[in-house]
Structure formats: structure tokens, C-alpha cells
C-alpha atoms as a PDB file:
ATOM      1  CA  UNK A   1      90.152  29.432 125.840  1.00  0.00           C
ATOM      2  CA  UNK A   2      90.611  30.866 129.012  1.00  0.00           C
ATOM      3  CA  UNK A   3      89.011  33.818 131.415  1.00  0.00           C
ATOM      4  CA  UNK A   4      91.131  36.800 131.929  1.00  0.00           C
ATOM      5  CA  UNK A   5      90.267  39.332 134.727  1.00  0.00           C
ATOM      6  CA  UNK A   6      89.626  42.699 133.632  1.00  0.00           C
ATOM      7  CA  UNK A   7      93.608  43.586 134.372  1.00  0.00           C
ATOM      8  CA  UNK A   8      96.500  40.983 133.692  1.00  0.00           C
ATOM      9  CA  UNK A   9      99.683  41.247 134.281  1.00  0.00           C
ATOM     10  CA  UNK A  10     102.434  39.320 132.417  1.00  0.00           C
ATOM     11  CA  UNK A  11     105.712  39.484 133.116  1.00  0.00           C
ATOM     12  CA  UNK A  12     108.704  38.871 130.180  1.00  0.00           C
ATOM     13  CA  UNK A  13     111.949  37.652 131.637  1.00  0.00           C
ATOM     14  CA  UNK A  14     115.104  38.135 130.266  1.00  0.00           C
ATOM     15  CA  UNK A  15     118.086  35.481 130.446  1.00  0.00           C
ATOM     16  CA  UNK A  16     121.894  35.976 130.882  1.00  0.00           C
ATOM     17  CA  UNK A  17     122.603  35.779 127.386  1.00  0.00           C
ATOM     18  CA  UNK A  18     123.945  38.389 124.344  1.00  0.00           C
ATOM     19  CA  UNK A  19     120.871  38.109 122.876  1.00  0.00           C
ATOM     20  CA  UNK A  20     118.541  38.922 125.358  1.00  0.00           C
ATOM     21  CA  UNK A  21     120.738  41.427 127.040  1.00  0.00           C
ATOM     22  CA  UNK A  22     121.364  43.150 123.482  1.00  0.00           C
ATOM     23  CA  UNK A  23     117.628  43.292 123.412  1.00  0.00           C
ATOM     24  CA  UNK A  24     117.022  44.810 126.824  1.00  0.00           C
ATOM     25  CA  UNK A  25     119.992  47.414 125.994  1.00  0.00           C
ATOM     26  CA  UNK A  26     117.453  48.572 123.083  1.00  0.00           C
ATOM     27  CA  UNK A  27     114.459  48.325 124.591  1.00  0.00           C
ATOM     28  CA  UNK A  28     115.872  50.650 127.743  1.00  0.00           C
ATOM     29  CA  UNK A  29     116.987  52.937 125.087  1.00  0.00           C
ATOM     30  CA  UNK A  30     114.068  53.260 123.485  1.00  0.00           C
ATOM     31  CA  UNK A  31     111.883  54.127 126.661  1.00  0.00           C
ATOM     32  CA  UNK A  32     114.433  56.872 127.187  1.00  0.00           C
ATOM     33  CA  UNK A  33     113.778  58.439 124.306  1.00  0.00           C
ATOM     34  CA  UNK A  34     109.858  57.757 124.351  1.00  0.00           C
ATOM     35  CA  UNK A  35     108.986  59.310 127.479  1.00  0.00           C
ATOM     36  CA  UNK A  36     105.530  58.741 127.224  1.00  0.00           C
ATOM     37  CA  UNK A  37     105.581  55.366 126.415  1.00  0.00           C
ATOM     38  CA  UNK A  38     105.993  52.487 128.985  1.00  0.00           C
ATOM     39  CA  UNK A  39     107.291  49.055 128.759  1.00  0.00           C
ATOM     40  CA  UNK A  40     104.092  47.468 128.576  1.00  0.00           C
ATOM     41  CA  UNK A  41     102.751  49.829 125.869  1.00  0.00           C
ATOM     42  CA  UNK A  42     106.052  48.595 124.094  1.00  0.00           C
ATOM     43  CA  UNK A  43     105.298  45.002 124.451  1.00  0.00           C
ATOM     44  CA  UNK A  44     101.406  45.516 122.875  1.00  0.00           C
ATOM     45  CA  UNK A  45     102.874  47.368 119.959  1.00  0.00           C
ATOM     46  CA  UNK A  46     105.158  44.446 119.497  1.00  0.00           C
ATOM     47  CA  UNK A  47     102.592  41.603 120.053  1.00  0.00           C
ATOM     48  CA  UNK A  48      99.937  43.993 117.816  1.00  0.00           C
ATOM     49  CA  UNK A  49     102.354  43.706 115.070  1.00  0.00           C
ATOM     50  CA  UNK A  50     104.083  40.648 115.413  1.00  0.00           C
ATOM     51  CA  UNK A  51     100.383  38.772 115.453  1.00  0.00           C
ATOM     52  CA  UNK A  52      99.396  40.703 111.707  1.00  0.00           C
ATOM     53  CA  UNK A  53      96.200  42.107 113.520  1.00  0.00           C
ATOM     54  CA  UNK A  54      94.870  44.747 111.132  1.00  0.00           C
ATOM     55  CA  UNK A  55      95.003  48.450 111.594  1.00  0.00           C
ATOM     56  CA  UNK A  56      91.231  49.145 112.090  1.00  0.00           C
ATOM     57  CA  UNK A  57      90.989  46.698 115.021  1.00  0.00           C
ATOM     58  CA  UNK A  58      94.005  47.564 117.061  1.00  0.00           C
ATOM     59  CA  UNK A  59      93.452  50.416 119.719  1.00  0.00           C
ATOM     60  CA  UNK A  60      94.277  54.101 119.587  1.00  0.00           C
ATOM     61  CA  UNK A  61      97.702  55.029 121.544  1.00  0.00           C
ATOM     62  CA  UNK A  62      97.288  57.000 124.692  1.00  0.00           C
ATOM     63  CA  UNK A  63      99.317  59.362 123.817  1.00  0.00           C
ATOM     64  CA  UNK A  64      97.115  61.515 122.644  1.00  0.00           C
ATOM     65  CA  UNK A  65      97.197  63.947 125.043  1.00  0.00           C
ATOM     66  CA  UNK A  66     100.979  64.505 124.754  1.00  0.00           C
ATOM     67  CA  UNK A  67     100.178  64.708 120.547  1.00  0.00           C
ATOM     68  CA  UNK A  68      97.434  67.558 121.380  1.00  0.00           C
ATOM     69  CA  UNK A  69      99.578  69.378 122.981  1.00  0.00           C
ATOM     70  CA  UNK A  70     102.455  69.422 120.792  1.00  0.00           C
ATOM     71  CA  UNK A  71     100.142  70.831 117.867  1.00  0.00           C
ATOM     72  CA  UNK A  72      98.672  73.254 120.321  1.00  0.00           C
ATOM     73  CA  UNK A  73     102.135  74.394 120.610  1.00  0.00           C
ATOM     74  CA  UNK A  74     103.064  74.598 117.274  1.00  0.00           C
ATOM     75  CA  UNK A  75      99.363  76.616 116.481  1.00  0.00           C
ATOM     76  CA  UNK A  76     100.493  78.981 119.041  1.00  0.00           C
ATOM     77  CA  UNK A  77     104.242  79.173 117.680  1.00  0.00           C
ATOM     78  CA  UNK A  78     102.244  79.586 114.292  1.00  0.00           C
ATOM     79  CA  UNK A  79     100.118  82.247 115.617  1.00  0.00           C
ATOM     80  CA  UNK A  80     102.770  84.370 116.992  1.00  0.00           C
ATOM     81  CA  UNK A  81     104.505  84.338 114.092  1.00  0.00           C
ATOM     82  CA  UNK A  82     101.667  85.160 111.904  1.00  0.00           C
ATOM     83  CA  UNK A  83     100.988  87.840 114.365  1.00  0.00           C
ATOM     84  CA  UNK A  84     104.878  89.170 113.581  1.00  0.00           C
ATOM     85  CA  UNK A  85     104.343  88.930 110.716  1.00  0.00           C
ATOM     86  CA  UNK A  86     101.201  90.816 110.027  1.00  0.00           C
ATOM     87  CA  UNK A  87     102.942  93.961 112.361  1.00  0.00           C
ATOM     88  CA  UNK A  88     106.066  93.973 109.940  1.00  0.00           C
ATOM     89  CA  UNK A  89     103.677  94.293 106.586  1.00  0.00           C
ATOM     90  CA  UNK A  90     101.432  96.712 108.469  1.00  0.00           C
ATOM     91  CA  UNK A  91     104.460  98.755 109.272  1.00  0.00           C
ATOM     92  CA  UNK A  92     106.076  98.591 105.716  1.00  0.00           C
ATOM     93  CA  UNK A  93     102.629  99.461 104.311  1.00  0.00           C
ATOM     94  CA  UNK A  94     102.163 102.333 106.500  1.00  0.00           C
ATOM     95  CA  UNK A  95     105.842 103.767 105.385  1.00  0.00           C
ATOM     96  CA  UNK A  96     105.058 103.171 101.413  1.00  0.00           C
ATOM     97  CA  UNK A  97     101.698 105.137 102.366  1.00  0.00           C
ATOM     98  CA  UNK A  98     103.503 108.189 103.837  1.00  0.00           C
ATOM     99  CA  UNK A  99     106.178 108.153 101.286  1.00  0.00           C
ATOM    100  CA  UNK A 100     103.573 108.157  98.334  1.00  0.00           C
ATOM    101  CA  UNK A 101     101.891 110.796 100.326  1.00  0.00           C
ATOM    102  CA  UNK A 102     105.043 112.933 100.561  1.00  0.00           C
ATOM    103  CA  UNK A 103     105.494 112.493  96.696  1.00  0.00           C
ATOM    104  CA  UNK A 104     101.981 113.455  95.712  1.00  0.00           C
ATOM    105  CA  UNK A 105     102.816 116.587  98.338  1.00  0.00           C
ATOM    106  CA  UNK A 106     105.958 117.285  96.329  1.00  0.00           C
ATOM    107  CA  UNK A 107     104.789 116.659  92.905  1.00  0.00           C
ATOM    108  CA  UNK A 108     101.332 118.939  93.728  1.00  0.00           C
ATOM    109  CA  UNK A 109     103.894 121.473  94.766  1.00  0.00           C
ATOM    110  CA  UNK A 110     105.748 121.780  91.533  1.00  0.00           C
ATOM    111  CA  UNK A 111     102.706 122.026  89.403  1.00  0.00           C
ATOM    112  CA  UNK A 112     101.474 124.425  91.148  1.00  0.00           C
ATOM    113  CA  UNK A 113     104.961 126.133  90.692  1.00  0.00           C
ATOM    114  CA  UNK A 114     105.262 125.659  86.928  1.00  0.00           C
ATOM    115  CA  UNK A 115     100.930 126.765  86.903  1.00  0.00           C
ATOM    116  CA  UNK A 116     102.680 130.229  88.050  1.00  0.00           C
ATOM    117  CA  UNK A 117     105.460 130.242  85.424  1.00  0.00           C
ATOM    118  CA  UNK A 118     103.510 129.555  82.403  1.00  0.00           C
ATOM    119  CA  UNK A 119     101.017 132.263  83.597  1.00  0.00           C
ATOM    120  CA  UNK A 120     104.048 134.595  84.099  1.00  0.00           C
ATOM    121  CA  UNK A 121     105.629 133.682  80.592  1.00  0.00           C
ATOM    122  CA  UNK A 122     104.366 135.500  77.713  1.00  0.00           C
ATOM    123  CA  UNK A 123     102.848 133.476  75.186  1.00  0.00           C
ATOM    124  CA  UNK A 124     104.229 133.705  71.572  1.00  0.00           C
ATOM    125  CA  UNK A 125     101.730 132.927  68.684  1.00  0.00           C
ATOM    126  CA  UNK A 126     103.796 132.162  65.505  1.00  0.00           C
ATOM    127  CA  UNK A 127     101.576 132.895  61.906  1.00  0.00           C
ATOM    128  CA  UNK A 128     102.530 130.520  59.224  1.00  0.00           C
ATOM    129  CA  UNK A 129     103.866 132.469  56.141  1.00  0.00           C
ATOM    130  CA  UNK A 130     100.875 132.804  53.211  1.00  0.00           C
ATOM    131  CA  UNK A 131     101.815 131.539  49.590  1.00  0.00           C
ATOM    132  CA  UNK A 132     100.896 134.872  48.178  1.00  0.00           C
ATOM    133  CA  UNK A 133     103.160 137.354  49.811  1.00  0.00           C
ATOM    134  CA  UNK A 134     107.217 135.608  50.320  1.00  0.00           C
ATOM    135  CA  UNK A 135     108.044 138.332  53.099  1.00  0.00           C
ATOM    136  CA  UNK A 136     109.290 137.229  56.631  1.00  0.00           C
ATOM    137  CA  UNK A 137     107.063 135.107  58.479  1.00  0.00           C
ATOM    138  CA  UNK A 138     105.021 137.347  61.613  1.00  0.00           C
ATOM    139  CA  UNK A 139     105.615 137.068  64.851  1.00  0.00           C
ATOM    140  CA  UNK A 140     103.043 138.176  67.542  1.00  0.00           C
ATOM    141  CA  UNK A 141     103.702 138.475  71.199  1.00  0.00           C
ATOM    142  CA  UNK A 142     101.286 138.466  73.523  1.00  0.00           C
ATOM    143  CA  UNK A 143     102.102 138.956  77.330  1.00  0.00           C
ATOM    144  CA  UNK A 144      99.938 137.544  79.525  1.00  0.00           C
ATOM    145  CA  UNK A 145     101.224 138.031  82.668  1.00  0.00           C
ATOM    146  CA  UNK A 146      99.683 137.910  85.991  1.00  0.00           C
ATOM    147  CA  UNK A 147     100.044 140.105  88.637  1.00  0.00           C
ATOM    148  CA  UNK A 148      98.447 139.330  92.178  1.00  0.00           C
ATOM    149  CA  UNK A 149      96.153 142.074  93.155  1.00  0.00           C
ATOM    150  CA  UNK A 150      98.305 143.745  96.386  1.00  0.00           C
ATOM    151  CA  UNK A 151      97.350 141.897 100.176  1.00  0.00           C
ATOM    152  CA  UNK A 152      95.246 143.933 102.481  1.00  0.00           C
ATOM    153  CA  UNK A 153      96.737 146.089 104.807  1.00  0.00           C
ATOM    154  CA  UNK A 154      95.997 145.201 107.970  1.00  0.00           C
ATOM    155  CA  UNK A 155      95.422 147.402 110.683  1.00  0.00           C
ATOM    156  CA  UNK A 156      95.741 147.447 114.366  1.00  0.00           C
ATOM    157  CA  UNK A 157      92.551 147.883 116.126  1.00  0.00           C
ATOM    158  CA  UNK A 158      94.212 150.709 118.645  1.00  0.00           C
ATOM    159  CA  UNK A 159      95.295 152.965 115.683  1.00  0.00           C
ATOM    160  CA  UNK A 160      91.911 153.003 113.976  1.00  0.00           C
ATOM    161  CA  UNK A 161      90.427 153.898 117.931  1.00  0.00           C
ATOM    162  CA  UNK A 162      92.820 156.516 118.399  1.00  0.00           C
ATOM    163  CA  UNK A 163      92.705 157.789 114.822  1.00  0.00           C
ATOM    164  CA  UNK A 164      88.890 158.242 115.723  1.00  0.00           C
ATOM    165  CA  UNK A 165      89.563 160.200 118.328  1.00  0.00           C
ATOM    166  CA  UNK A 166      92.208 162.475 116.332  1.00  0.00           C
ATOM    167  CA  UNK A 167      89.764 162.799 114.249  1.00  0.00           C
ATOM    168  CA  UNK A 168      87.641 164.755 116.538  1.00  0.00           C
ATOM    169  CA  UNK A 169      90.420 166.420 118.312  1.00  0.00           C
END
């Protein structure tokens, strides 16, 4: 076996050929479209795999970086949206809330409105017919009605002065 320095450097060639040209036409394409990967990092992935070396032994990609901040991204995108989200139910919530509120308002209203009716109504008390006398059955009315006691006349402050001074006159 052989010493290697701490950094080697390999080269692969490729010959005139359809083969190895097709190959280098894929392997350009694919480092396009892998930005963060280079040509060497290709080749290890390659030898890693082509040599059957189990998963545990072979090294973690460098790429994690570029990974973390991809999900960073998408937690953030996440976030935001969550965030959106929350404001839209809040807002919904809040107009349920002052609709209910207006009902409850509206239906308080009305009792209150049919609390004065049945006060103003008079209230009819119907006696059920006895066995022993076959006349027409008795019907008792009893008003009940109320009748707000009349506001309190209010008056001006300069009158009642003056009248006190009429008074005297």
C-alpha cells in the first residue's frame, strides 16, 4: 500500500470517443444543475458507490450549509404563513363576536319590548264550568295595566332665582 499526502489530486481523462464524450455531456449537465456540487465531489460519490462501501462509513456531504438554509427558508415561508393565517381567524373571530353581540343587543331589545306588552295587556282568567250548575262558563277580566308614573319636570335654574325674587316683589 502506498502513502498519500494529506491532499491528492487525480485527474480522469476523457478520450475522443461516443462513449466517453456521451459521458462528459452528462456529467457537465449534471454540475449545471447541482450548483453546489463539484466534479470531484461527483467522482467520490461515484467511487463511494461503485466500491459497495457501506452507508455508516462514507462521509457526510458538504452541502450542508446550502440544506440549512433551504429549511430555514421554508420555516420562515412557514412562519409567515402561519402568521397570515392566525390574522385572518383572529379577524373572522372578532366579526362572529360583534355579530353575536349585535344579536344578543337585538334580541335583549325585543324582550324587553314584549316585557312592556304583556304588562300592558290585560290578563283574562277563564273559570272552568262546575258539574252542578250547566250555565255559561265565567269569564273574569282583570286589567293590569301599567302606567309609568309622569317624568319630572325639570326646571331652569334662572326661573326658580327670579321666581324667588317675584316672590318678594
Amino acid at each position: 500500500m502506498f502513502q498519500w499526502s494529506k491532499k491528492v489530486v487525480k485527474s480522469v481523462t476523457f478520450n475522443p470517443g461516443v462513449a466517453d464524450e456521451s459521458l462528459l455531456a452528462l456529467v457537465e449537465s449534471y454540475l449545471e444543475k447541482q450548483v453546489d456540487k463539484t466534479f470531484s465531489d461527483l467522482c467520490k460519490e461515484a467511487l463511494w458507490q461503485s466500491l459497495c462501501v457501506p452507508e455508516s462509513v462514507k462521509p457526510i456531504p458538504q452541502t450542508t450549509t446550502a440544506t440549512t438554509d433551504a429549511v430555514e427558508q421554508q420555516i420562515g415561508k412557514l412562519q409567515n404563513q402561519l402568521a397570515d393565517l392566525e390574522e385572518r381567524f383572529f379577524a373572522k373571530e372578532s366579526h362572529r363576536l360583534e355579530v353575536m353581540e349585535s344579536q344578543i343587543l337585538q334580541l335583549t331589545q325585543q324582550v324587553a319590548h314584549l316585557a312592556i306588552m304583556v304588562a300592558e295587556r290585560p290578563v283574562i282568567h277563564y273559570s272552568a264550568p262546575t258539574t252542578s250548575a250547566p250555565a255559561s262558563p265565567v269569564v273574569e277580566v282583570v286589567n293590569n295595566t301599567y302606567v309609568p308614573p309622569p317624568p319630572p319636570q325639570e326646571v331652569d335654574p334662572v326661573i326658580s332665582r327670579l321666581s324667588q325674587f317675584l316672590d318678594d316683589f
